[in-house]
Protein backbone atom coordinates (compact mmCIF):
# COMPACT_ATOMS: atom_id res chain seq x y z
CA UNK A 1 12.65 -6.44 -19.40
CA UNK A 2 9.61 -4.30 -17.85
CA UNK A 3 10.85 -2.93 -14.57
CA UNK A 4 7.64 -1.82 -12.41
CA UNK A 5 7.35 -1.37 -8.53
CA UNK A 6 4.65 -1.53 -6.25
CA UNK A 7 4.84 1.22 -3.65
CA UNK A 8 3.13 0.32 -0.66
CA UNK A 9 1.65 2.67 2.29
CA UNK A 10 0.85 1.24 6.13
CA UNK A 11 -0.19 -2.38 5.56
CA UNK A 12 -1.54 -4.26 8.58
CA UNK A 13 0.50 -7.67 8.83
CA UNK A 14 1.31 -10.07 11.52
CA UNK A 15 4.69 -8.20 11.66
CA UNK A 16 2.81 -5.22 13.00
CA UNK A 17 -0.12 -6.12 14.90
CA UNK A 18 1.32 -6.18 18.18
CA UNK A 19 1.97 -2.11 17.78
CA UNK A 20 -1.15 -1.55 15.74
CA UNK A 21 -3.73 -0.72 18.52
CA UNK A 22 -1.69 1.33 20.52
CA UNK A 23 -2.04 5.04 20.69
CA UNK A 24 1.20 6.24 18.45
CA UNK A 25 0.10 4.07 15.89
CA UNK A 26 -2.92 5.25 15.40
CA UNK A 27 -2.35 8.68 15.67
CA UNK A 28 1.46 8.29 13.39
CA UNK A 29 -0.42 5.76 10.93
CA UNK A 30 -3.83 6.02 10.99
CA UNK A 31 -3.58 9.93 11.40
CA UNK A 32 -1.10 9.89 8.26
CA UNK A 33 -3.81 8.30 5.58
CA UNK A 34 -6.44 9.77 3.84
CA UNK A 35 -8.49 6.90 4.61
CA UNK A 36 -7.73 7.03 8.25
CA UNK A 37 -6.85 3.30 8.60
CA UNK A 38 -4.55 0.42 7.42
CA UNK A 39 -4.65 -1.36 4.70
CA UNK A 40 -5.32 -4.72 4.51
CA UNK A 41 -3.23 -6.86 2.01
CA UNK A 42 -6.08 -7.88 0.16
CA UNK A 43 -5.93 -4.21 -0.90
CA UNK A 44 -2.85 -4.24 -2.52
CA UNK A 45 -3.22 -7.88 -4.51
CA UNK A 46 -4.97 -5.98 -6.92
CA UNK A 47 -1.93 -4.00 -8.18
CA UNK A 48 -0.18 -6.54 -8.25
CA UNK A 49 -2.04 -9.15 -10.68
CA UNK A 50 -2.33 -6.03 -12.70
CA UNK A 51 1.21 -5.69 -13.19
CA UNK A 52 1.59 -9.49 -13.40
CA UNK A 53 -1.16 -9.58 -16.07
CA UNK A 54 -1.55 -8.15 -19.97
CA UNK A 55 -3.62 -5.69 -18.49
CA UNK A 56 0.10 -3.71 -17.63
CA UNK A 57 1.63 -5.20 -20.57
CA UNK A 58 2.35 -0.88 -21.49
CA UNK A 59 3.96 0.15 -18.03
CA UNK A 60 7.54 0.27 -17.96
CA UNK A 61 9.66 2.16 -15.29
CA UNK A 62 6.43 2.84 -13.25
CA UNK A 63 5.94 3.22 -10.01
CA UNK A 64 2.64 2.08 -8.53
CA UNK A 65 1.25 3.56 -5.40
CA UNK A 66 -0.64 1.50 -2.86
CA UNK A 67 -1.12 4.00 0.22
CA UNK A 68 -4.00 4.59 1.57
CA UNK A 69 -3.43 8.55 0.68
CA UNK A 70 -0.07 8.69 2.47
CA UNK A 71 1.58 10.42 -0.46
CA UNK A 72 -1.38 12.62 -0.71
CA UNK A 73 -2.28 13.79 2.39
């Protein structure tokens, strides 16, 4: 068994567009990121067809960060 997680950052979904405009979010979010924005989910589909795929056939107990620069910032 190959246990991997995908760690996300501030993705923009319908679950948090009505708050995603406003002027907390964008200086709490936005402000928090190294790129200055949200994600978009198309962002993070890439992580996880790699971990799906052989391509992460090797990664076990991983932990795959998806953030923008959250952790980094």
């Amino acid at each position: 068994i190959t246990v991997n997680a995908i760690c996300p950052g501030p993705f923009l979904t319908e679950m948090n567009i009505p708050i995603a405009n406003t002027e907390e979010a964008k200086n709490f979010i936005v402000g928090a990121t190294a790129l200055a924005r949200w994600g978009e989910l198309r962002e993070i589909q890439g992580a996880a067809i790699f971990l799906a795929s052989d391509a992460g056939s090797y990664m076990v107990g991983s932990m795959l960060t998806v953030d923008g620069g959250w952790t980094a910032k």
